[in-house]
C-alpha atoms as a PDB file:
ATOM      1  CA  UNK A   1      43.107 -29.729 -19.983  1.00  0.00           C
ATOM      2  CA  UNK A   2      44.421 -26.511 -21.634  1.00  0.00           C
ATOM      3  CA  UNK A   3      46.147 -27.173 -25.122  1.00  0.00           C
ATOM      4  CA  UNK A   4      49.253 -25.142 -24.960  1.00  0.00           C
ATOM      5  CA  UNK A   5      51.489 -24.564 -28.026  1.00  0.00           C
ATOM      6  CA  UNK A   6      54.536 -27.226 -28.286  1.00  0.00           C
ATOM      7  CA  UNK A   7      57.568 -25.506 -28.669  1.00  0.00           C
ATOM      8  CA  UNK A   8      58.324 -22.464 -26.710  1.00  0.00           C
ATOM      9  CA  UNK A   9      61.176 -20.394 -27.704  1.00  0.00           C
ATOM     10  CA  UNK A  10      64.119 -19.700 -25.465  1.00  0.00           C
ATOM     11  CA  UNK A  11      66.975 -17.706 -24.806  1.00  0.00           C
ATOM     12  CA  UNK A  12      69.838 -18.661 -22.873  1.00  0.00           C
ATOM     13  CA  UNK A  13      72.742 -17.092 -20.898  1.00  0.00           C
ATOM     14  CA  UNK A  14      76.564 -18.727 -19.887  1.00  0.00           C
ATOM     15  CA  UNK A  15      75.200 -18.113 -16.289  1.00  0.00           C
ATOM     16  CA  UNK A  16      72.483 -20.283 -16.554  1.00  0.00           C
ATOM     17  CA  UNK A  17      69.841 -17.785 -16.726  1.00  0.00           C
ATOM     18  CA  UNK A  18      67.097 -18.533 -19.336  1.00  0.00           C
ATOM     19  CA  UNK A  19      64.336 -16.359 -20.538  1.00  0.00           C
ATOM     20  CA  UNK A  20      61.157 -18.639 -22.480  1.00  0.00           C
ATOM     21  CA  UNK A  21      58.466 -17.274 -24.627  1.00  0.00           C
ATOM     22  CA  UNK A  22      55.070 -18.685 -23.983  1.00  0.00           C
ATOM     23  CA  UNK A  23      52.127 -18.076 -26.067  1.00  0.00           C
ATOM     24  CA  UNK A  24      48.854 -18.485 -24.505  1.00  0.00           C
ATOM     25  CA  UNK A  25      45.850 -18.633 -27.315  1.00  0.00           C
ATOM     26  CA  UNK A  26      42.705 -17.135 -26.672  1.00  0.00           C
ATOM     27  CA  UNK A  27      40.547 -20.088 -27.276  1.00  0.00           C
ATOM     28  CA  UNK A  28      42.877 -22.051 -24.130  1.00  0.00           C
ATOM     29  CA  UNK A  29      41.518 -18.453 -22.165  1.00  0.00           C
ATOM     30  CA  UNK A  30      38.391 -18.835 -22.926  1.00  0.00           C
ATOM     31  CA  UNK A  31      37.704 -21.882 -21.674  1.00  0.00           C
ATOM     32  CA  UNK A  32      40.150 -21.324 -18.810  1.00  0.00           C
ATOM     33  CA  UNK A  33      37.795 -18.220 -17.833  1.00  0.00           C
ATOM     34  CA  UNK A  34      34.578 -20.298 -17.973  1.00  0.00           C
ATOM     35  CA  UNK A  35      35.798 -22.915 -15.893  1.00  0.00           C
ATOM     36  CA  UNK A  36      36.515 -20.500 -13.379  1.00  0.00           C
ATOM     37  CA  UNK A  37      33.462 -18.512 -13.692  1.00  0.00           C
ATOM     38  CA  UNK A  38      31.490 -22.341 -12.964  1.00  0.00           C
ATOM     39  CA  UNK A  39      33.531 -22.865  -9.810  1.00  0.00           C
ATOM     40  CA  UNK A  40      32.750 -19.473  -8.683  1.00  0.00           C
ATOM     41  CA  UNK A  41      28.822 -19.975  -9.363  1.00  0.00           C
ATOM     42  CA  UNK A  42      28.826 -23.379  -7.444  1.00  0.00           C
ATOM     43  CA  UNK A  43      29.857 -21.407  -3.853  1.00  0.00           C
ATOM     44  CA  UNK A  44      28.050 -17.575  -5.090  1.00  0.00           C
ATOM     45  CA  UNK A  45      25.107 -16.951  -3.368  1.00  0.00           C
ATOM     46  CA  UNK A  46      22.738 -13.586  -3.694  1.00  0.00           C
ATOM     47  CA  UNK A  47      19.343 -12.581  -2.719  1.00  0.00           C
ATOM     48  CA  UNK A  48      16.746 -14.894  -4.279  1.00  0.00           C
ATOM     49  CA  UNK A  49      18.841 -17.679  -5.578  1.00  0.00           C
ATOM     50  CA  UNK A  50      20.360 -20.851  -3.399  1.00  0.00           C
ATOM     51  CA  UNK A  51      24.096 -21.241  -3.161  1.00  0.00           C
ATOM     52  CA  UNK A  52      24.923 -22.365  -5.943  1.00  0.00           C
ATOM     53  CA  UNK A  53      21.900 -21.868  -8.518  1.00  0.00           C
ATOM     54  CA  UNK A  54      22.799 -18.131  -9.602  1.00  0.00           C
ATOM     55  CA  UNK A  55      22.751 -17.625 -13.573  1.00  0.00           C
ATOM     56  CA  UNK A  56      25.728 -17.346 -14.757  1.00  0.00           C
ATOM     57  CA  UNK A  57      25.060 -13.985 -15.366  1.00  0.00           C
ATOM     58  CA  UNK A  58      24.723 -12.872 -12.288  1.00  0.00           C
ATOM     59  CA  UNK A  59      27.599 -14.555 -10.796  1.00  0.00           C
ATOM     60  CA  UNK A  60      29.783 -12.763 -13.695  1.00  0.00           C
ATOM     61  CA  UNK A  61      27.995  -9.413 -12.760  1.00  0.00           C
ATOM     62  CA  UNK A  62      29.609 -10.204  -9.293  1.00  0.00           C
ATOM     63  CA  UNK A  63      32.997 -11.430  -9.619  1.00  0.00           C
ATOM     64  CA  UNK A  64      35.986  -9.155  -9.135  1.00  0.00           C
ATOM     65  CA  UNK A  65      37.597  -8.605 -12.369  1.00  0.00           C
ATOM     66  CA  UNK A  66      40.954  -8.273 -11.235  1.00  0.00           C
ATOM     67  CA  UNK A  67      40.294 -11.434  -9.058  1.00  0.00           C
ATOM     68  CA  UNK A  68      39.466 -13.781 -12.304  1.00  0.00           C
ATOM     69  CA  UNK A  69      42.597 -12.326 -14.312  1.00  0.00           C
ATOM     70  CA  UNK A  70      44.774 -13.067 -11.569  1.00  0.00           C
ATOM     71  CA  UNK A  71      43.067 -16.632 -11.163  1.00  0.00           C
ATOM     72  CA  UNK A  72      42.761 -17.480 -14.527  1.00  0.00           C
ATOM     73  CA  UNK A  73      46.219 -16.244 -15.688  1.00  0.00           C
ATOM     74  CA  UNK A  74      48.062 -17.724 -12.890  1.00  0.00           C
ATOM     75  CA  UNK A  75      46.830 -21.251 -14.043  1.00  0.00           C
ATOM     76  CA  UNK A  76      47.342 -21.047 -17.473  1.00  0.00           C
ATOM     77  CA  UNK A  77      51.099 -19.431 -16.871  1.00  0.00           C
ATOM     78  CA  UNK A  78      51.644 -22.640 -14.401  1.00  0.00           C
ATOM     79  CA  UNK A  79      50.658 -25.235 -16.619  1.00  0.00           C
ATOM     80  CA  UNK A  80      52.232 -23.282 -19.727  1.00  0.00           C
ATOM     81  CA  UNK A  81      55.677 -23.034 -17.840  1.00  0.00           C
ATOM     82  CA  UNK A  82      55.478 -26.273 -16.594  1.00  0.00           C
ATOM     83  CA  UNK A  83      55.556 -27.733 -20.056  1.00  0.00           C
ATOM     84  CA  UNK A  84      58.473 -25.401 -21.177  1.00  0.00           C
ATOM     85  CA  UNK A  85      60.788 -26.650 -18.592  1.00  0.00           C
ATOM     86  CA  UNK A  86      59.876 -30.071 -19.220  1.00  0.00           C
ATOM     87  CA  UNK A  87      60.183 -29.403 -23.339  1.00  0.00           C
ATOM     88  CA  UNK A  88      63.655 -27.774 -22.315  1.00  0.00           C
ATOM     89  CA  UNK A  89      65.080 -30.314 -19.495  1.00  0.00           C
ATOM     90  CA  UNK A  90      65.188 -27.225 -16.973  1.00  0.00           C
ATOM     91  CA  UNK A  91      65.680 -27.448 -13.630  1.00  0.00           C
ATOM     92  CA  UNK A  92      65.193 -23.711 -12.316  1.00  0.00           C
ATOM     93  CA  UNK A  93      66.299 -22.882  -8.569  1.00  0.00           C
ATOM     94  CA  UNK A  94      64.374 -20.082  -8.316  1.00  0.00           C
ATOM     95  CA  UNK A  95      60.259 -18.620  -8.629  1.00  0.00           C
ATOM     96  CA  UNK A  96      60.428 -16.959 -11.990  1.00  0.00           C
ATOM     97  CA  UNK A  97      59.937 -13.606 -13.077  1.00  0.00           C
ATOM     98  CA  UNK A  98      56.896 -13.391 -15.777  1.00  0.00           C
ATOM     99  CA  UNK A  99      55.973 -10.553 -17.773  1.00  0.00           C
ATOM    100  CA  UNK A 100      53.009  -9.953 -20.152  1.00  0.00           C
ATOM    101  CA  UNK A 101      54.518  -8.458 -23.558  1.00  0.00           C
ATOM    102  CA  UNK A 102      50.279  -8.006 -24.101  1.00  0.00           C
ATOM    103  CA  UNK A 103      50.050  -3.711 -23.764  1.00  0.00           C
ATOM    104  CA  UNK A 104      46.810  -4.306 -22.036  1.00  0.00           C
ATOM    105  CA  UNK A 105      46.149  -8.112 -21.779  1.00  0.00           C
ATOM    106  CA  UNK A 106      42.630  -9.107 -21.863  1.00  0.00           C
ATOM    107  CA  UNK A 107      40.084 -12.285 -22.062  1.00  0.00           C
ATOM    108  CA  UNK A 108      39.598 -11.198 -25.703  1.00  0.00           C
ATOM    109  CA  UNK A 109      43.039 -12.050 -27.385  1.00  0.00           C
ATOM    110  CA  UNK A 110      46.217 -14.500 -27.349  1.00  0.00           C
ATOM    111  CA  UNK A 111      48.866 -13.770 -24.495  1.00  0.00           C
ATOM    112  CA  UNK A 112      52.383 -13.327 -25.221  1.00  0.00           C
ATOM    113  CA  UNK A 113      54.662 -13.745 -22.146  1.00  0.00           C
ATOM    114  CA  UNK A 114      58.391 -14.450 -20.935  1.00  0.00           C
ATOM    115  CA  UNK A 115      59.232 -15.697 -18.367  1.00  0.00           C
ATOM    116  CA  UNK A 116      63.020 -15.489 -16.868  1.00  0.00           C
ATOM    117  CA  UNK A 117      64.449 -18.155 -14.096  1.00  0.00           C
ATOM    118  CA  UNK A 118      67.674 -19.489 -13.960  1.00  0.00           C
ATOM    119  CA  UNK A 119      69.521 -23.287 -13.210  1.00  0.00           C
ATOM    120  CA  UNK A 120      71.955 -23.994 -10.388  1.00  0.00           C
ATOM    121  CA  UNK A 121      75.469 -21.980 -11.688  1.00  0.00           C
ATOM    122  CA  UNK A 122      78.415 -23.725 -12.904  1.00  0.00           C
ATOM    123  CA  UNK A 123      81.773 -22.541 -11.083  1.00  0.00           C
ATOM    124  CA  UNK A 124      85.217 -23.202 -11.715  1.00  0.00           C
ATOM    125  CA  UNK A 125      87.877 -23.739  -9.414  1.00  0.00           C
ATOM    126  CA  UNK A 126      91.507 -22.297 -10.034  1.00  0.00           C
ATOM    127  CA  UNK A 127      94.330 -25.396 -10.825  1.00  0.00           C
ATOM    128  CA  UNK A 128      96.286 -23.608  -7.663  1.00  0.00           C
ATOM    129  CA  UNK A 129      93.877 -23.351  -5.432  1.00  0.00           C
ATOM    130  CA  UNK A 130      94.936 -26.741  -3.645  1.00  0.00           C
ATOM    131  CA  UNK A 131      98.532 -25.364  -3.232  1.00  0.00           C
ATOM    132  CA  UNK A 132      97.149 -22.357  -1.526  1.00  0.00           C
ATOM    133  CA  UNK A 133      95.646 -23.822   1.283  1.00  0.00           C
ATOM    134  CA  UNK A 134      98.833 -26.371   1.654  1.00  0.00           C
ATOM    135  CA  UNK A 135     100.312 -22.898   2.350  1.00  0.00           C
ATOM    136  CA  UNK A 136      97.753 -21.784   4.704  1.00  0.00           C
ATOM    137  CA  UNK A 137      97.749 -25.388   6.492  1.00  0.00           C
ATOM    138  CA  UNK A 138     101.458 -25.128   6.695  1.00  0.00           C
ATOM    139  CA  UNK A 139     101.942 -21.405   7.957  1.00  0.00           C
ATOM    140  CA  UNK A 140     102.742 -21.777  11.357  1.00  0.00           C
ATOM    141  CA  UNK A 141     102.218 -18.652  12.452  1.00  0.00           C
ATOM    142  CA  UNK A 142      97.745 -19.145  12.021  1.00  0.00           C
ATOM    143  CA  UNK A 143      97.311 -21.476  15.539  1.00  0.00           C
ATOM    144  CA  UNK A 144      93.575 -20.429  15.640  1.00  0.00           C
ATOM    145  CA  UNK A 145      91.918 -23.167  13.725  1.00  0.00           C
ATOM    146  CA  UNK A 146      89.102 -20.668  13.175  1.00  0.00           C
ATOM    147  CA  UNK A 147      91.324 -18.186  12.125  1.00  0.00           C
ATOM    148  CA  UNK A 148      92.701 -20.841   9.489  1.00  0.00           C
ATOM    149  CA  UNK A 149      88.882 -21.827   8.385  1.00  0.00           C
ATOM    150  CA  UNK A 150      88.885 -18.487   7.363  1.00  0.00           C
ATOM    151  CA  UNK A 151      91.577 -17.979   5.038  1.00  0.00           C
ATOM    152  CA  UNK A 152      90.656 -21.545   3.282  1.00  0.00           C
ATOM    153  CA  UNK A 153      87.273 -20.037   2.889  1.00  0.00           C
ATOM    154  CA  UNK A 154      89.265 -16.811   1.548  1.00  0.00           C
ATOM    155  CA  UNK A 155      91.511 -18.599  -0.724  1.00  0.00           C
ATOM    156  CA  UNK A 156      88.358 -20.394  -2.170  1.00  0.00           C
ATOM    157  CA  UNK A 157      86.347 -17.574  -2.848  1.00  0.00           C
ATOM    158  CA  UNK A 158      89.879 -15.747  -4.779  1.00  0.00           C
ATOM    159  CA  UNK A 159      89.844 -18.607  -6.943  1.00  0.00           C
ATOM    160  CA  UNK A 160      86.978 -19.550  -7.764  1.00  0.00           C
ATOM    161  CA  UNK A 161      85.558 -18.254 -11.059  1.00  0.00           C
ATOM    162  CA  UNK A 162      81.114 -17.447 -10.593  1.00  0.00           C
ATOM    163  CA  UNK A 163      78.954 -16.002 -13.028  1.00  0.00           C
ATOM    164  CA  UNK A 164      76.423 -16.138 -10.578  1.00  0.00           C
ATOM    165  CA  UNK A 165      72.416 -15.011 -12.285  1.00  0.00           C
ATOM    166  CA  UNK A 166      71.295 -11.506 -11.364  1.00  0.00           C
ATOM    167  CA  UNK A 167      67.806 -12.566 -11.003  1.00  0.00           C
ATOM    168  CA  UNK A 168      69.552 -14.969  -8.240  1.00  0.00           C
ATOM    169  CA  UNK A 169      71.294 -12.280  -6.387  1.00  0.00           C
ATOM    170  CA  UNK A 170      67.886 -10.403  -6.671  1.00  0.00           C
ATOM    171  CA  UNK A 171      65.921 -13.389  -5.576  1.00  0.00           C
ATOM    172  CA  UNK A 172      67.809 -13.857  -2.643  1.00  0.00           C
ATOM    173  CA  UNK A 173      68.139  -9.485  -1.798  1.00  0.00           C
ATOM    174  CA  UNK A 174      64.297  -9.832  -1.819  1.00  0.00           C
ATOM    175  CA  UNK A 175      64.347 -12.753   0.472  1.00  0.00           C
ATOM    176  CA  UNK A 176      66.620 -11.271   3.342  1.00  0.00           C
ATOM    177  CA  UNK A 177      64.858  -7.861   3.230  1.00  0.00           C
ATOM    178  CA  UNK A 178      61.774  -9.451   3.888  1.00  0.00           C
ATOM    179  CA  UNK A 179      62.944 -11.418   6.309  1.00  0.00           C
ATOM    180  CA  UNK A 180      64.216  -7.635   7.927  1.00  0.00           C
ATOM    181  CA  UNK A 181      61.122  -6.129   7.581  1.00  0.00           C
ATOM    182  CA  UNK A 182      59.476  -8.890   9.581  1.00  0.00           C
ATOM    183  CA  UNK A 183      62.182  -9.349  12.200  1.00  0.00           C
ATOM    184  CA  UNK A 184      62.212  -5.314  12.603  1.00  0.00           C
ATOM    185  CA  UNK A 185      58.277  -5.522  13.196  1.00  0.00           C
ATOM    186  CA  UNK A 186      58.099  -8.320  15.917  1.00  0.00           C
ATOM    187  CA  UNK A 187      60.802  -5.574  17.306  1.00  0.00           C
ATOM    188  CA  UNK A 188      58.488  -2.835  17.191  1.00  0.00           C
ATOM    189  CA  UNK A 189      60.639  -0.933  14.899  1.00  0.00           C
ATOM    190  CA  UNK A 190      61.367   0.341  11.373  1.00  0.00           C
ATOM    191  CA  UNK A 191      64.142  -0.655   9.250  1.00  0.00           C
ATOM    192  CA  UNK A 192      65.356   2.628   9.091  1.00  0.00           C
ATOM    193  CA  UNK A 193      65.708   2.493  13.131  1.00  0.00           C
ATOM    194  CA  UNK A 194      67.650  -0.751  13.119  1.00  0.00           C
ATOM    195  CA  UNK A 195      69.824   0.626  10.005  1.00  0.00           C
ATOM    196  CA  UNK A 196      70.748   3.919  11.878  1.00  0.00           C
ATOM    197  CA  UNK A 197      71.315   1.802  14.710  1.00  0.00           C
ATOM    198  CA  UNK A 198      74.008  -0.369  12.854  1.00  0.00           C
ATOM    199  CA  UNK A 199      75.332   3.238  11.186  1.00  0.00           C
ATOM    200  CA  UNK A 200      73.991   2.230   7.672  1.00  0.00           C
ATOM    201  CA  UNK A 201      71.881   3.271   5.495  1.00  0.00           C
ATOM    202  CA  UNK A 202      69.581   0.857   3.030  1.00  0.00           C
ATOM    203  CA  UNK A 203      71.945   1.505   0.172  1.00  0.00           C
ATOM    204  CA  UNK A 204      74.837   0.351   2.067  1.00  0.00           C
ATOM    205  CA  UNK A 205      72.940  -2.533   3.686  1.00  0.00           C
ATOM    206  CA  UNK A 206      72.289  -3.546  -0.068  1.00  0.00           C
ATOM    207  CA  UNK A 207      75.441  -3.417  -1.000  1.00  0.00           C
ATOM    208  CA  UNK A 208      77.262  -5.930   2.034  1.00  0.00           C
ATOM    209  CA  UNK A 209      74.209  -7.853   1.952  1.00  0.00           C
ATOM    210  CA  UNK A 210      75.118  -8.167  -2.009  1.00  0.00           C
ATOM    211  CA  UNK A 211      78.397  -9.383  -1.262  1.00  0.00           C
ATOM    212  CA  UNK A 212      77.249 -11.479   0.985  1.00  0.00           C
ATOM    213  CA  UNK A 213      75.047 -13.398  -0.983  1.00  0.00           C
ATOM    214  CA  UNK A 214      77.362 -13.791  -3.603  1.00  0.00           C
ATOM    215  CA  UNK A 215      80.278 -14.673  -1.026  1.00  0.00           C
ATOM    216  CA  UNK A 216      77.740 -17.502   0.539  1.00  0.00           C
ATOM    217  CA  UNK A 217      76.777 -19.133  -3.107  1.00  0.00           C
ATOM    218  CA  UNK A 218      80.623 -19.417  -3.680  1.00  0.00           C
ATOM    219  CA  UNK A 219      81.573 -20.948  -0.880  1.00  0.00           C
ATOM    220  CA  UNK A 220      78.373 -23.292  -1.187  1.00  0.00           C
ATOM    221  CA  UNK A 221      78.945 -23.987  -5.030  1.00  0.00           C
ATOM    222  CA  UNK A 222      83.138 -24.509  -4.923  1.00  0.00           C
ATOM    223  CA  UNK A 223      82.181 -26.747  -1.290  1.00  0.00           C
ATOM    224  CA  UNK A 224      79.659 -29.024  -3.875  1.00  0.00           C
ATOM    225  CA  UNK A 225      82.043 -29.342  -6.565  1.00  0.00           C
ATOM    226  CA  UNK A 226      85.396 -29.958  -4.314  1.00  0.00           C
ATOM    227  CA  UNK A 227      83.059 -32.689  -3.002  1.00  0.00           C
ATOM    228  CA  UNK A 228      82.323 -34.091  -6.289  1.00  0.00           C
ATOM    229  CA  UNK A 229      85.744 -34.126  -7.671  1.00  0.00           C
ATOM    230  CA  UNK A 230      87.473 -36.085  -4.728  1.00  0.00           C
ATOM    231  CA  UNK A 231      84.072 -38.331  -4.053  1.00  0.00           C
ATOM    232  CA  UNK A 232      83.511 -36.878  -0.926  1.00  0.00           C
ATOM    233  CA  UNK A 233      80.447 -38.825  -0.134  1.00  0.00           C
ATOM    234  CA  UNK A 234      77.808 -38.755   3.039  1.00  0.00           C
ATOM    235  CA  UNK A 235      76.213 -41.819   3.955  1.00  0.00           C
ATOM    236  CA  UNK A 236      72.392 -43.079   5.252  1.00  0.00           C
ATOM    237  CA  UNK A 237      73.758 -43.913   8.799  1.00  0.00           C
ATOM    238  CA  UNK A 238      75.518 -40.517   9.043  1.00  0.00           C
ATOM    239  CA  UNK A 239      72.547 -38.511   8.550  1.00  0.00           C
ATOM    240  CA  UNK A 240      70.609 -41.404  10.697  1.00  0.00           C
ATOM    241  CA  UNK A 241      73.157 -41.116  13.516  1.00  0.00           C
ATOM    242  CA  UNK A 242      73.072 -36.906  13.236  1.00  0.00           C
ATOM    243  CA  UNK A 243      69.014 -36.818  13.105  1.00  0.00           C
ATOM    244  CA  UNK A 244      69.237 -39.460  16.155  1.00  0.00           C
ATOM    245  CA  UNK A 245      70.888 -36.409  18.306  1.00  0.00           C
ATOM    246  CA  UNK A 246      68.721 -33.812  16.796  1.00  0.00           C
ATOM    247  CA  UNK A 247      65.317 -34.766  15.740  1.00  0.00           C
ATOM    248  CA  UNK A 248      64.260 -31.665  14.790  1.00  0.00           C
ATOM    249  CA  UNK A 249      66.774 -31.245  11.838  1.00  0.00           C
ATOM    250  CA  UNK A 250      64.104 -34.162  10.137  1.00  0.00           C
ATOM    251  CA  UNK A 251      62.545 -31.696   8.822  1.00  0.00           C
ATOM    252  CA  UNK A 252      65.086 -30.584   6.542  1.00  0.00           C
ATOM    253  CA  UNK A 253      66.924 -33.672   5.006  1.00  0.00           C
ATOM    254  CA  UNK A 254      68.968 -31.722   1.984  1.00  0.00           C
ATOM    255  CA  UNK A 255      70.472 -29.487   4.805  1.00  0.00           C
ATOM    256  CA  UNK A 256      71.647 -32.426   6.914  1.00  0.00           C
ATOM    257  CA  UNK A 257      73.791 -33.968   3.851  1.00  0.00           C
ATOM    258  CA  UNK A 258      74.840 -30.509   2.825  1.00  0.00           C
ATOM    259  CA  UNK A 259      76.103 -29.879   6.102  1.00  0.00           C
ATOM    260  CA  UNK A 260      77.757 -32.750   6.387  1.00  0.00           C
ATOM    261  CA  UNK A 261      79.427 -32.813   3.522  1.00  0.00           C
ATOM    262  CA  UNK A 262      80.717 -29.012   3.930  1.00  0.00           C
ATOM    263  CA  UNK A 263      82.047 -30.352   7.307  1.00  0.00           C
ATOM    264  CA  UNK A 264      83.838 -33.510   5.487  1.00  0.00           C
ATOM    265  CA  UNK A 265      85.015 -31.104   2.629  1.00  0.00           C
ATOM    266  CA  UNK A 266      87.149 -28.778   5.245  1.00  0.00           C
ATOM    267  CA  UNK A 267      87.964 -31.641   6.991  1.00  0.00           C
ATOM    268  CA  UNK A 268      89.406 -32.026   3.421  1.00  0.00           C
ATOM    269  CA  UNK A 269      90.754 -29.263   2.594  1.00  0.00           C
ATOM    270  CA  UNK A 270      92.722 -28.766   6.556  1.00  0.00           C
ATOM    271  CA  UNK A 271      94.349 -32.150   5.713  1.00  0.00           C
END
């Protein structure tokens, strides 16, 4: 086991973002890279020795560099991360971002690195929000109830106040573009076909898929806390009774009870 340094400094933002400074010693790298370098020896096999029975040596002489930084540093950052967020009660939503503030890091000397994340947001909802969708509920004049699901979900997202993280909006840009790339390649296409195709270009794709994301975590974040603040509750036999109809949904418990509860919240917020 590594000894890591006890306190880890930290920086934090309103929006729940948080940026902590871990110090690796060299002495925990060290021993980090020899451990590595014996598991590596106990599968390496060469011309003249048994698997396994290589000098060490020779098994160094034939590892990848790159391949036992990227090993060796992505354990230590793990286990030095780990113990940050448990020194600092974090619960991060996200994979973080790390950076080496090392010009060149190396085997040879201590590693200084932050690593940014961020926690689930807080949001606020406006005092008249309520009073809004009364009015919306009352208008006579909306008689499609989608059409009326969409102006609660309007007047939520006006008054609702989100500092939502960058490196969340980010996280979640990378995500979806991915996702395109793949989607666009079982197609047999490029991105760029399928953008010209829908008249955009990847700047403005960015830019609704932005909105979008923010739009979604919202609506997500104001549906969590309206269900918190009027103890809007899902029970064990409701999930039981909607995984009895669809087994397949098993597989994804958390979704279940969100959806669930966004379905009692605007059966809420209709009434």
């Amino acid at each position: 086991m590594t000894l890591m340094k006890q306190n880890s400094p930290i920086q934090k933002l309103s929006n729940k973002t948080f940026t902590l400074s871990l110090e690796i010693p060299v002495a925990d790298i060290k021993k980090e890279y020899q451990e590595h370098l014996k598991t590596f020896q106990s599968n390496f096999e060469t011309k003249g020795f048994r698997k396994g029975k290589a000098p060490m040596e020779v098994v160094e002489a034939n590892v990848s560099p790159e391949k036992m930084f990227e090993e060796v540093a992505s354990h230590l950052i793990s286990h030095a991360y780990g113990h940050a967020l448990d020194e600092h009660q974090l619960k991060p939503i996200i994979q973080p971002q790390v950076k080496f503030k090392n010009e060149k890091p190396d085997f040879e000397h201590d590693w200084q690195i932050e690593v940014t994340s961020c926690e689930l947001p807080e949001i606020e909802l406006k005092d008249k929000y309520l009073d809004e969708i009364k009015k919306i509920n009352t208008d006579k004049s909306i008689t499609d109830d989608n059409q009326k699901m969409d102006q609660i979900i309007k007047a939520l997202i006006k008054n609702t106040k989100l500092d939502l993280p960058e490196i969340l909006i980010e996280s979640d840009l990378e995500s979806h573009l991915s996702n395109l790339i793949n989607q666009t390649a079982q197609a047999g296409i490029t991105v760029q076909q399928y953008l010209e195709g829908q008249k955009q270009t990847i700047e403005s794709y960015k830019e609704t898929l932005r909105q979008r994301i923010i739009d979604e975590w919202t609506i997500n974040l104001a549906i969590s806390k309206i269900a918190k603040d009027n103890k809007i509750e899902v029970s064990e036999e409701e999930v039981k009774d909607i995984l009895t109809k669809n087994p397949n949904l098993g597989s994804n418990i958390n979704m279940v009870y969100y959806l669930l509860t966004q379905q009692k919240v605007f059966d809420f917020l209709k009434k």
